[in-house]
N, C-alpha and C. Protein backbone atom coordinates (compact mmCIF):
# COMPACT_ATOMS: atom_id res chain seq x y z
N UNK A 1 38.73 30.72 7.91
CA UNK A 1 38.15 29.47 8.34
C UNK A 1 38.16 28.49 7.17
N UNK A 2 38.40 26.96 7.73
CA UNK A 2 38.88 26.40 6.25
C UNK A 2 37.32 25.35 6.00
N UNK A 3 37.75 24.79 5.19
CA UNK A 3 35.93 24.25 4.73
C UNK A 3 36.43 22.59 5.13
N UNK A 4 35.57 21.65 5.84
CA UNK A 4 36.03 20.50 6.01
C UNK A 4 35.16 19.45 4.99
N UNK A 5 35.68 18.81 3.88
CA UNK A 5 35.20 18.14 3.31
C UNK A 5 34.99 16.49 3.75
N UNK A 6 33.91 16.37 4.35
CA UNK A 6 33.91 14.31 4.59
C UNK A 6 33.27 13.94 4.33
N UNK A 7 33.73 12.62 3.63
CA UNK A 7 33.44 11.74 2.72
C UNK A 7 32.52 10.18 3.96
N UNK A 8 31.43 10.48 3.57
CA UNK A 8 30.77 9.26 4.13
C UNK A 8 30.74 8.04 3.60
N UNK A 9 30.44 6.90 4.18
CA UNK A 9 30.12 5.68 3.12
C UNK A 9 28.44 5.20 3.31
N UNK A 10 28.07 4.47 2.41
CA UNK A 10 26.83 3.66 2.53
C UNK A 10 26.41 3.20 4.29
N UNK A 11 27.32 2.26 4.33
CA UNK A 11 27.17 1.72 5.00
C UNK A 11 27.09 2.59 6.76
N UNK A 12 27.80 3.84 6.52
CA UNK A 12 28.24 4.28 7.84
C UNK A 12 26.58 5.35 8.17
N UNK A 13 26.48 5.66 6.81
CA UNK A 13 25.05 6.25 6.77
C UNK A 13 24.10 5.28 7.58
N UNK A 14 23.89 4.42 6.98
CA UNK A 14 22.73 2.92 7.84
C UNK A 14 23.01 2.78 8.88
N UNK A 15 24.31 2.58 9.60
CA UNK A 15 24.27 2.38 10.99
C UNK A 15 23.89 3.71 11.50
N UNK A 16 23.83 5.43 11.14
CA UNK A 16 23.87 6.85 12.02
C UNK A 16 22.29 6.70 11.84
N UNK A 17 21.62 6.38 10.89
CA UNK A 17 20.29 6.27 10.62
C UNK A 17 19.68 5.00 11.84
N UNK A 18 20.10 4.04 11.49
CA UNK A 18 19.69 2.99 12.52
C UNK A 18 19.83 3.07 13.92
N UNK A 19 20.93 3.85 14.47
CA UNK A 19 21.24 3.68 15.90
C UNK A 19 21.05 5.25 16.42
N UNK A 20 20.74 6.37 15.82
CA UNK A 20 20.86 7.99 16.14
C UNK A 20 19.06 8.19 16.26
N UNK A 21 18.91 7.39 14.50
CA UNK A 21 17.14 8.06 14.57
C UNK A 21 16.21 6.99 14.32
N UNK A 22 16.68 5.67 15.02
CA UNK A 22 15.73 4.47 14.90
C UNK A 22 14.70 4.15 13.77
N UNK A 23 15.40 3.99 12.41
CA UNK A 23 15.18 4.04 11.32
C UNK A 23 15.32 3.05 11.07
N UNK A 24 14.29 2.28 10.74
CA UNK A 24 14.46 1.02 9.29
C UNK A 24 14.85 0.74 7.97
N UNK A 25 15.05 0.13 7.55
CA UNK A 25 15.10 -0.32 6.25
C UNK A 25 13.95 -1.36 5.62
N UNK A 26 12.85 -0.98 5.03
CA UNK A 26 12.03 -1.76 4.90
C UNK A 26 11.56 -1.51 3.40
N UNK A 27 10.42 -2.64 3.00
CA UNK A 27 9.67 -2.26 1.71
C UNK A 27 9.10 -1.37 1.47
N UNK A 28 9.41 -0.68 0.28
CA UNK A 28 8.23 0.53 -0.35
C UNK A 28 6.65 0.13 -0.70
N UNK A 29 6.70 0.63 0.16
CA UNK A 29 4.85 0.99 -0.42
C UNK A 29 3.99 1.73 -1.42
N UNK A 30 3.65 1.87 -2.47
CA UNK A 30 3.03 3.26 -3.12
C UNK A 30 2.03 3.60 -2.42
N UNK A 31 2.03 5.56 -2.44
CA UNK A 31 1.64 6.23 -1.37
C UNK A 31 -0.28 5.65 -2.34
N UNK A 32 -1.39 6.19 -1.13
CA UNK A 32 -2.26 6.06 -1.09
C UNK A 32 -3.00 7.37 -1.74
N UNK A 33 -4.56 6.41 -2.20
CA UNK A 33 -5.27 7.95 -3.05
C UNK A 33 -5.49 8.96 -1.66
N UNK A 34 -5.58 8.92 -0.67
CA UNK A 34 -5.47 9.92 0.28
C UNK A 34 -4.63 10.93 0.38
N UNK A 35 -3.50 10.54 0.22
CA UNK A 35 -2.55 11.42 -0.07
C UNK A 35 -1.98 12.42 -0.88
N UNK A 36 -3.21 12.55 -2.13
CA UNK A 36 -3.16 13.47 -2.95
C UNK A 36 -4.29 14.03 -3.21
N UNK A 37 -4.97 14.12 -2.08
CA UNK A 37 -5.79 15.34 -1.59
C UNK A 37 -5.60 16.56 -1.27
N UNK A 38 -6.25 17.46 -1.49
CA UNK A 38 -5.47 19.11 -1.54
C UNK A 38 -5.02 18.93 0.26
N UNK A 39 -5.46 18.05 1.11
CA UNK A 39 -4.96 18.47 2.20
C UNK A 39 -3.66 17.94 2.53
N UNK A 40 -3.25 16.97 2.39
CA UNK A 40 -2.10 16.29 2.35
C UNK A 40 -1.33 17.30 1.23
N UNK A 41 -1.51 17.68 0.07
CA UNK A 41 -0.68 18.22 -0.90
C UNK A 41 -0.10 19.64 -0.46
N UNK A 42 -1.16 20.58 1.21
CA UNK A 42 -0.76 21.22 1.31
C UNK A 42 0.34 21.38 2.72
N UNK A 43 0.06 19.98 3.44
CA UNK A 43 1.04 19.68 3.97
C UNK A 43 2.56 19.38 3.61
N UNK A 44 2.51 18.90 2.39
CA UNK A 44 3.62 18.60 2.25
C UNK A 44 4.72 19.81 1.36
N UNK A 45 3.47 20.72 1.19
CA UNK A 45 4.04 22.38 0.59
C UNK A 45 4.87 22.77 1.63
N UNK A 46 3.87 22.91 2.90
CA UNK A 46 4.41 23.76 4.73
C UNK A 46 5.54 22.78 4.49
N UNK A 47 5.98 21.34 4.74
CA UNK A 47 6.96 20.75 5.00
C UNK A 47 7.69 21.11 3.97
N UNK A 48 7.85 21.65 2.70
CA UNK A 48 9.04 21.84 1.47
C UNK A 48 9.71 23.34 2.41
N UNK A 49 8.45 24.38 2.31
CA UNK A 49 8.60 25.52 3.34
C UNK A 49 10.21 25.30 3.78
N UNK A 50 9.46 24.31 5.24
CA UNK A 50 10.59 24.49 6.41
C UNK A 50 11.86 24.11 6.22
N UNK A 51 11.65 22.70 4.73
CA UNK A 51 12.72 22.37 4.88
C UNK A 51 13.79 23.22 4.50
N UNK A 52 13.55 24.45 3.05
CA UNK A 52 14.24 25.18 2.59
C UNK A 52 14.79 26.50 3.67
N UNK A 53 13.55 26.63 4.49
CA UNK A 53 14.03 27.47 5.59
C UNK A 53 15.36 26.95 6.66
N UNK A 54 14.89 25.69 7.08
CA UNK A 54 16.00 24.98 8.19
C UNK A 54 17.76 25.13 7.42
N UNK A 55 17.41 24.87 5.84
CA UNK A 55 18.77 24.34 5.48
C UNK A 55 19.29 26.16 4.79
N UNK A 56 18.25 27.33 4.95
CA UNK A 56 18.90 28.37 4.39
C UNK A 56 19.42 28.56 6.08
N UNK A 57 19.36 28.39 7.16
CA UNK A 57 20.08 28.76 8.30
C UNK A 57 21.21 28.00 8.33
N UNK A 58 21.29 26.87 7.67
CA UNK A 58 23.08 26.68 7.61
C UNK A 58 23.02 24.90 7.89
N UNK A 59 21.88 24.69 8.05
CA UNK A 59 21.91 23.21 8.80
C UNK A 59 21.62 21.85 7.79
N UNK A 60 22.06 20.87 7.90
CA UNK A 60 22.03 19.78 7.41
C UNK A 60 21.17 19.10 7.58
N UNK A 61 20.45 18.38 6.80
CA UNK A 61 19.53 17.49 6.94
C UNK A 61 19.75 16.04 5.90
N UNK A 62 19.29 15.59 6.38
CA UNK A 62 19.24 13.61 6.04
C UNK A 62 17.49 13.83 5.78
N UNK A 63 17.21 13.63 4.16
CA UNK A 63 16.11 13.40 3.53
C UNK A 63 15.87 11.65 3.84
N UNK A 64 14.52 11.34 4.64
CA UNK A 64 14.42 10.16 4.32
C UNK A 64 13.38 9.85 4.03
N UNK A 65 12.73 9.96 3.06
CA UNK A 65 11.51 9.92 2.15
C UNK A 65 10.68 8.74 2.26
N UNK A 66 9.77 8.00 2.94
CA UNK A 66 8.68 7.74 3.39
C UNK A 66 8.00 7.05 2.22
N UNK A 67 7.82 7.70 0.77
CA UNK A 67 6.66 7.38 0.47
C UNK A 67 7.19 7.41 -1.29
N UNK A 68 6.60 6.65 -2.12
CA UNK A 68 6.98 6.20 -3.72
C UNK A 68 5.94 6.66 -4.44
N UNK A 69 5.92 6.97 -5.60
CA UNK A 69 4.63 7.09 -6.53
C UNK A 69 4.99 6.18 -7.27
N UNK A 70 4.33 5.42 -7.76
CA UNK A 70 3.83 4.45 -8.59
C UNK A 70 4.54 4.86 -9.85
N UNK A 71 5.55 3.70 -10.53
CA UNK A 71 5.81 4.08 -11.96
C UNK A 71 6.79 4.86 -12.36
N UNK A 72 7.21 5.48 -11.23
CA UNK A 72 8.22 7.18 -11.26
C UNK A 72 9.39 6.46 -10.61
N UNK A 73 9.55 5.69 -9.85
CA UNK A 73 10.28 5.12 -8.47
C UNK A 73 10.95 3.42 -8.53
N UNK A 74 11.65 3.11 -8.81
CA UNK A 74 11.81 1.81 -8.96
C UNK A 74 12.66 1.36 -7.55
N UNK A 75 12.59 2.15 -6.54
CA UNK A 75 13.49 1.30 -5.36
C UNK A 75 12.17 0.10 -5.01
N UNK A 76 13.06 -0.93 -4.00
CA UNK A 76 12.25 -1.89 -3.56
C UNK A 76 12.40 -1.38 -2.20
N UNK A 77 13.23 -0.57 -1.57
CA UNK A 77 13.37 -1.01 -0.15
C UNK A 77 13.62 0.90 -0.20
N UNK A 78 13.36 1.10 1.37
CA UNK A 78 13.36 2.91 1.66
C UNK A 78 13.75 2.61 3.39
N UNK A 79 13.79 3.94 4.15
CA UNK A 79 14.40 3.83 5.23
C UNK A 79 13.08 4.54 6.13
N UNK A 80 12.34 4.02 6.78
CA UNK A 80 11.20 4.28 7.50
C UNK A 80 11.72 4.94 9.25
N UNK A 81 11.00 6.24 10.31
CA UNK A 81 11.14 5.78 10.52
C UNK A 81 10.11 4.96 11.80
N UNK A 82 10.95 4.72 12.61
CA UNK A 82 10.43 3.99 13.76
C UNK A 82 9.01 4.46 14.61
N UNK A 83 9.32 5.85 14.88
CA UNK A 83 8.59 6.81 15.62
C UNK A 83 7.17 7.35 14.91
């Protein structure tokens, strides 16, 4: 079985994001002192969990990260989404 290598672009990414999983493109926010509460911190452990689980079964995923820390992060703009 042969391995298929494809090459995406920027742009083709934004439209599969925009029109597949009704995703924005909007301003970053820095996340809130709520969010680094042991309860949120252990949510987002379960979510590291699954993600390493989903992608050791073979599957692909599109990281679209939500949220900035202050100081660490210099984007202006992130891909939110809709839902």
């Amino acid at each position: 079985m042969s391995k298929c290598k494809l090459k995406v672009s920027r742009p083709w990414i934004g439209r599969y994001l925009r029109s597949e999983l009704a995703a924005t493109y909007r301003k970053v926010k820095p996340i809130q002192v709520i969010q680094n509460y042991a309860a949120a911190k252990l949510q987002r452990q379960f979510a590291a969990a699954k993600f390493i689980e989903v992608m050791h079964r073979g599957h692909r995923i599109i990281d679209i990260d939500e949220s900035v820390i202050r100081y660490t992060d210099h984007r202006q703009h992130g891909w939110v989404s809709k839902n």
